[in-house]
N, C-alpha and C. Protein backbone atom coordinates (compact mmCIF):
# COMPACT_ATOMS: atom_id res chain seq x y z
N UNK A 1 -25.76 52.53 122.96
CA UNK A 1 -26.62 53.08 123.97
C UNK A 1 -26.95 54.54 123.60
N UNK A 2 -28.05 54.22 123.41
CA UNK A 2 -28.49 56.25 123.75
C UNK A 2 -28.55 57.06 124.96
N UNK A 3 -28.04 58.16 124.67
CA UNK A 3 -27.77 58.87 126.47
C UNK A 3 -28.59 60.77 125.99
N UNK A 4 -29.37 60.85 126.53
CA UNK A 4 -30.11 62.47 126.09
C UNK A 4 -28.48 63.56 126.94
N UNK A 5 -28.44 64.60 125.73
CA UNK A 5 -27.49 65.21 126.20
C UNK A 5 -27.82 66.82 126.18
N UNK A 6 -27.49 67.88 126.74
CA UNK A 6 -27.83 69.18 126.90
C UNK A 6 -26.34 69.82 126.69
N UNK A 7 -26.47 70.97 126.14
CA UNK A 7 -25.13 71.93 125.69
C UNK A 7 -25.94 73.16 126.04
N UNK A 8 -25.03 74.07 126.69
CA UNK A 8 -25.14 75.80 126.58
C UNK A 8 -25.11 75.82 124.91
N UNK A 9 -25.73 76.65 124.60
CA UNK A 9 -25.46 77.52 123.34
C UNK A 9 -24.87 78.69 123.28
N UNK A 10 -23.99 79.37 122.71
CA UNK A 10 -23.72 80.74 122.83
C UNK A 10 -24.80 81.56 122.66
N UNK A 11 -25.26 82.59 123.96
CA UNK A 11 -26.13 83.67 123.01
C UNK A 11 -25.77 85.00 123.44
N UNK A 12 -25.52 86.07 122.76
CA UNK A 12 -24.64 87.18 123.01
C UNK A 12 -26.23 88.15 123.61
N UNK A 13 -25.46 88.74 124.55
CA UNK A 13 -26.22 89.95 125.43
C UNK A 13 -25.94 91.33 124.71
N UNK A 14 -26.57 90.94 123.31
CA UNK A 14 -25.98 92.17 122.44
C UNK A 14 -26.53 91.99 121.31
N UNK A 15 -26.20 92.97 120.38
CA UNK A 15 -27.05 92.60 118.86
C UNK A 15 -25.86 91.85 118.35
N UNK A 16 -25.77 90.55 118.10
CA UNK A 16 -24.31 89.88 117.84
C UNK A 16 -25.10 88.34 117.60
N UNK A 17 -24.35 87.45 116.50
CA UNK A 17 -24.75 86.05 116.85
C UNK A 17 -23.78 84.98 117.25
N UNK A 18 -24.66 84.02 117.96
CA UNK A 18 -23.68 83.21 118.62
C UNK A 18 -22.72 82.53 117.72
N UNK A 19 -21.79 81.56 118.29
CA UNK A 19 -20.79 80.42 117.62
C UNK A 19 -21.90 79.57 117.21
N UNK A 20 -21.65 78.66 116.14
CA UNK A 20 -22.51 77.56 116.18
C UNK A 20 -21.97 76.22 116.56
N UNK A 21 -22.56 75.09 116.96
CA UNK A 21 -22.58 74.21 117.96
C UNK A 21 -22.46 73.17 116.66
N UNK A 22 -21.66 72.14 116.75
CA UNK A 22 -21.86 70.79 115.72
C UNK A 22 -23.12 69.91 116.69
N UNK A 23 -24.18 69.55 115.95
CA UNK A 23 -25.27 69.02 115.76
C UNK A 23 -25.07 67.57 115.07
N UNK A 24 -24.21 67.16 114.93
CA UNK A 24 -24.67 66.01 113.79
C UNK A 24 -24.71 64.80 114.57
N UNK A 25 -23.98 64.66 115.42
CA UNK A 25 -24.30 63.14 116.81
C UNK A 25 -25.46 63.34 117.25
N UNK A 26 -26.74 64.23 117.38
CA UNK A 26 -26.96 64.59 118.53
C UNK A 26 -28.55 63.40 117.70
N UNK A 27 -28.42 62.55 116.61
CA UNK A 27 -29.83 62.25 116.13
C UNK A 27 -31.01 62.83 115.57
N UNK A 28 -31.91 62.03 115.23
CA UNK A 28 -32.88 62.90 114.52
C UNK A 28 -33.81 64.44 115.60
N UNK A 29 -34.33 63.70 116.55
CA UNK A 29 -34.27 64.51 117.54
C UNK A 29 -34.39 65.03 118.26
N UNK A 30 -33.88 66.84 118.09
CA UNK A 30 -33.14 67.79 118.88
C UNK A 30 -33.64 68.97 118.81
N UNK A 31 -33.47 69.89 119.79
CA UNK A 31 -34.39 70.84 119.88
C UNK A 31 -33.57 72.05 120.56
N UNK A 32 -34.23 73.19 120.87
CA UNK A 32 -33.36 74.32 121.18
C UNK A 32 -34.37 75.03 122.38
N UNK A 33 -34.27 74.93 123.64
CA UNK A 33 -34.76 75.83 124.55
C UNK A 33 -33.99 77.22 125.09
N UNK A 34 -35.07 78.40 124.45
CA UNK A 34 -34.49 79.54 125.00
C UNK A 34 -35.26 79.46 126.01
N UNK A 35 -34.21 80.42 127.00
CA UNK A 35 -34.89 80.79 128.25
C UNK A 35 -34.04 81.86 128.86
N UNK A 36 -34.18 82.64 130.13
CA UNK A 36 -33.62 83.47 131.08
C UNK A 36 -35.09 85.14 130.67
N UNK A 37 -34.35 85.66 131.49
CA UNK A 37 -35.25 86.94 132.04
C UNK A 37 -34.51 87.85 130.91
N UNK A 38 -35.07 88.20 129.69
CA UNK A 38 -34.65 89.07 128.44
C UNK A 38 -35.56 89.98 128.01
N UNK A 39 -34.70 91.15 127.48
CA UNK A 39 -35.71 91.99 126.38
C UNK A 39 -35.09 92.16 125.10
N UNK A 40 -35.43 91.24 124.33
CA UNK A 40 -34.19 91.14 123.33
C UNK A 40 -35.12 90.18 122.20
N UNK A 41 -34.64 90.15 121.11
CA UNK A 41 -35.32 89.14 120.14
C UNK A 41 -34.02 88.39 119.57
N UNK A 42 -34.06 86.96 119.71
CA UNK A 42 -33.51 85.73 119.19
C UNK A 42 -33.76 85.32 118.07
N UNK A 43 -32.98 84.54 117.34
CA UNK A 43 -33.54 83.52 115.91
C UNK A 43 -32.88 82.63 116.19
N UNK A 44 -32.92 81.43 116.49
CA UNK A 44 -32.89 79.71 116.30
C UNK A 44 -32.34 79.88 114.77
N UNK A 45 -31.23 79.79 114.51
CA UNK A 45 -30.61 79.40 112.85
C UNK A 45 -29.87 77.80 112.91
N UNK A 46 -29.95 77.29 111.86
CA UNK A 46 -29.13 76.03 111.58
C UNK A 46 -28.72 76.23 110.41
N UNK A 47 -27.98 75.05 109.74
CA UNK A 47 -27.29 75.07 108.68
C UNK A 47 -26.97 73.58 108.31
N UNK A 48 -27.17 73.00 107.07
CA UNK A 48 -26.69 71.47 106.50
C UNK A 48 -25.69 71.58 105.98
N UNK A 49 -24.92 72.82 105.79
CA UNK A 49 -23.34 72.98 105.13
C UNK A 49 -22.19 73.58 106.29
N UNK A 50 -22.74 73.70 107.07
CA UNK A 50 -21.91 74.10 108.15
C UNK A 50 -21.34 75.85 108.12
N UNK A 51 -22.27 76.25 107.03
CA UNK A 51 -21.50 78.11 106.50
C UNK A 51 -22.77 78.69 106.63
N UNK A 52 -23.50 77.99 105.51
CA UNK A 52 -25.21 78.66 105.25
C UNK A 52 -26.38 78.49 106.47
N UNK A 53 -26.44 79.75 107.03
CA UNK A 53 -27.91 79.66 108.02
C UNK A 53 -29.22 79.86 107.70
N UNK A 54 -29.96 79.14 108.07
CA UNK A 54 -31.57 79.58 107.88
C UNK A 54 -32.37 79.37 109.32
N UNK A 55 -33.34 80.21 109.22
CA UNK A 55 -33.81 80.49 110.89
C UNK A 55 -34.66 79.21 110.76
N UNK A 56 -35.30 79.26 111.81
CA UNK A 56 -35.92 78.00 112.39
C UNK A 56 -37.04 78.69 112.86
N UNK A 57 -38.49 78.70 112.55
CA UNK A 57 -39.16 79.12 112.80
C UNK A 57 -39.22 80.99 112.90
N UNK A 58 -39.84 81.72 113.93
CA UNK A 58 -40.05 83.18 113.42
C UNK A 58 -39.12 83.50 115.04
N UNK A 59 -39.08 84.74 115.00
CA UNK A 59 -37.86 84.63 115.37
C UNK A 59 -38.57 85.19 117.01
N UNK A 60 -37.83 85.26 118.49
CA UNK A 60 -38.50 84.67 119.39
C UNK A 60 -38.12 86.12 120.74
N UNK A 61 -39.37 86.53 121.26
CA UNK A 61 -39.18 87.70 122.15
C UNK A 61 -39.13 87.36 123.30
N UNK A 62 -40.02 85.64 123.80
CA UNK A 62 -40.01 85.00 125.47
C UNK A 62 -39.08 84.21 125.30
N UNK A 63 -39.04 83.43 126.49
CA UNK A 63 -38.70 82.05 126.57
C UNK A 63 -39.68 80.72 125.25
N UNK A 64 -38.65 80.28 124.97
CA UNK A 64 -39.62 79.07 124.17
C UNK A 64 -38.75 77.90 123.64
N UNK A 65 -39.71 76.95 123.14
CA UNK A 65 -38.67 75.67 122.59
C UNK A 65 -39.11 75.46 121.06
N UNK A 66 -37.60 75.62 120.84
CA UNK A 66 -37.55 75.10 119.07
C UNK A 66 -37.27 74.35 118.43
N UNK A 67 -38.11 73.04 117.96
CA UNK A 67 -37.27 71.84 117.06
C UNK A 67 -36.46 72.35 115.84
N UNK A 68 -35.49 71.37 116.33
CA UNK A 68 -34.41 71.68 115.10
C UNK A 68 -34.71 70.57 113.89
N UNK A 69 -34.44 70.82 112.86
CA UNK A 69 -34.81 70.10 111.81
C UNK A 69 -33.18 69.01 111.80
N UNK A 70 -34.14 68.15 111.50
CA UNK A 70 -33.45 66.24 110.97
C UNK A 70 -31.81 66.58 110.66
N UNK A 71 -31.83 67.12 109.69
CA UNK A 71 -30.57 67.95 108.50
C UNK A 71 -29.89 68.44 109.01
N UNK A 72 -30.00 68.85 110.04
CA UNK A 72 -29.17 70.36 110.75
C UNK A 72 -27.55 69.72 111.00
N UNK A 73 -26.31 70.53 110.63
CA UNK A 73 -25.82 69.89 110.47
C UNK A 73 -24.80 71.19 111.87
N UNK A 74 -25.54 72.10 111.91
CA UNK A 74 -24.40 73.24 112.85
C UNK A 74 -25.83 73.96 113.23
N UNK A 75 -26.28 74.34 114.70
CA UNK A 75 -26.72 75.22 115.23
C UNK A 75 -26.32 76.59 116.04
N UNK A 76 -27.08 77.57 115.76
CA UNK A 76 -26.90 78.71 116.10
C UNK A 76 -27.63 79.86 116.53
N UNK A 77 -27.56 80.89 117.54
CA UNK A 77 -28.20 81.44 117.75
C UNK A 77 -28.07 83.14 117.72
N UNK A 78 -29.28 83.57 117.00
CA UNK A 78 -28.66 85.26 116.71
C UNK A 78 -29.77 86.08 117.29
N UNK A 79 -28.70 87.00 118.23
CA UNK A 79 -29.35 87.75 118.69
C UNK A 79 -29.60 89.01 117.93
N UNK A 80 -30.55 89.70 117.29
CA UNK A 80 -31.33 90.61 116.38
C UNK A 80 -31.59 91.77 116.88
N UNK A 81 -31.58 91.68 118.11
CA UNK A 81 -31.97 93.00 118.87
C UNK A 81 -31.97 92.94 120.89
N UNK A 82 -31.36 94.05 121.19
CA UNK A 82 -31.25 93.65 122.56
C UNK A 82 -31.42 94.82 123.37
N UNK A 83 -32.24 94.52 124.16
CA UNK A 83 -32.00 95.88 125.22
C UNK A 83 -31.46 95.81 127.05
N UNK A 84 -32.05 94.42 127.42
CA UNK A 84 -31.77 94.30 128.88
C UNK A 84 -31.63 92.72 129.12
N UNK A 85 -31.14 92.37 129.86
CA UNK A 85 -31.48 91.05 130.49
C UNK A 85 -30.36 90.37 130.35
N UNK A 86 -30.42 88.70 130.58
CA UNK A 86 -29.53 87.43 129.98
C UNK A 86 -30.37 86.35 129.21
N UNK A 87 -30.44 86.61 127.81
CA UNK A 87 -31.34 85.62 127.25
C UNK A 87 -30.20 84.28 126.76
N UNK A 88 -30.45 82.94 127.42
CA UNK A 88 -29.52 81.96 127.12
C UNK A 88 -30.54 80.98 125.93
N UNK A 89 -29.69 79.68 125.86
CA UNK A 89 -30.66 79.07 125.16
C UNK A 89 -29.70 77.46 125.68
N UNK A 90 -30.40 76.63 126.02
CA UNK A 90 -29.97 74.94 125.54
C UNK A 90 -30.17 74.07 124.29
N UNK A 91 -29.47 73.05 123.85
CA UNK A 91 -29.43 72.53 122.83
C UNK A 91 -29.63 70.79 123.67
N UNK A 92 -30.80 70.19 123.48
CA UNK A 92 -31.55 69.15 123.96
C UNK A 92 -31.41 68.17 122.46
N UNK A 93 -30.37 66.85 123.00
CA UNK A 93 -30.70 65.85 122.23
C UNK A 93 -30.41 64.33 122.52
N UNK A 94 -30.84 63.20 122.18
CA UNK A 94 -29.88 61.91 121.65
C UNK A 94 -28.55 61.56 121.18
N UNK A 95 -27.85 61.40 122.11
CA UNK A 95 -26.25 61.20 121.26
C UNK A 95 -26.29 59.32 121.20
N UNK A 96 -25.41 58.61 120.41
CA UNK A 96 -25.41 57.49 120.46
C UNK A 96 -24.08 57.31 121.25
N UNK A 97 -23.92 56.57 122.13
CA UNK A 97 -23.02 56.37 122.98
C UNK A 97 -22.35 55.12 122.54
């Protein structure tokens, strides 16, 4: 059975990057919604080795949604710059049950 599943992501209220999240149940896919009231810039990173990150698209000043690529084997989120707010993010996918 497939069941759609949602995770907090870590995202630090700081120039700092998050923990990364194991991705590999979650199916082909999966996607990453930032959101909350921020002044801060984010990057959507993943990784197929579980060490090495690469961003995911350009890196993000509103709220927005980011597909994660097929491969992704660990997601993560880095915060680059921060000045005010709580910028969070969800991790949206398919788990096989």
């Amino acid at each position: 059975m497939i069941k759609n599943e949602f995770n907090e992501l870590d995202v630090k209220a700081s120039q700092a990057t998050g923990d990364a999240m194991n991705v590999e149940d979650f199916g082909i896919d999966k996607g990453v919604q930032v959101h909350g009231t921020f002044v801060a810039t984010v990057q959507v990173q993943f990784s197929v080795n579980g060490s090495d990150f690469e961003n995911v698209g350009a890196a993000l000043t509103a709220p927005a949604y980011v597909l994660i690529p097929a491969i992704a084997k660990r997601v993560r989120v880095d915060t680059t710059a921060f000045t005010s707010g709580t910028p969070a993010a969800t991790l949206g996918g398919s788990k096989l049950r």
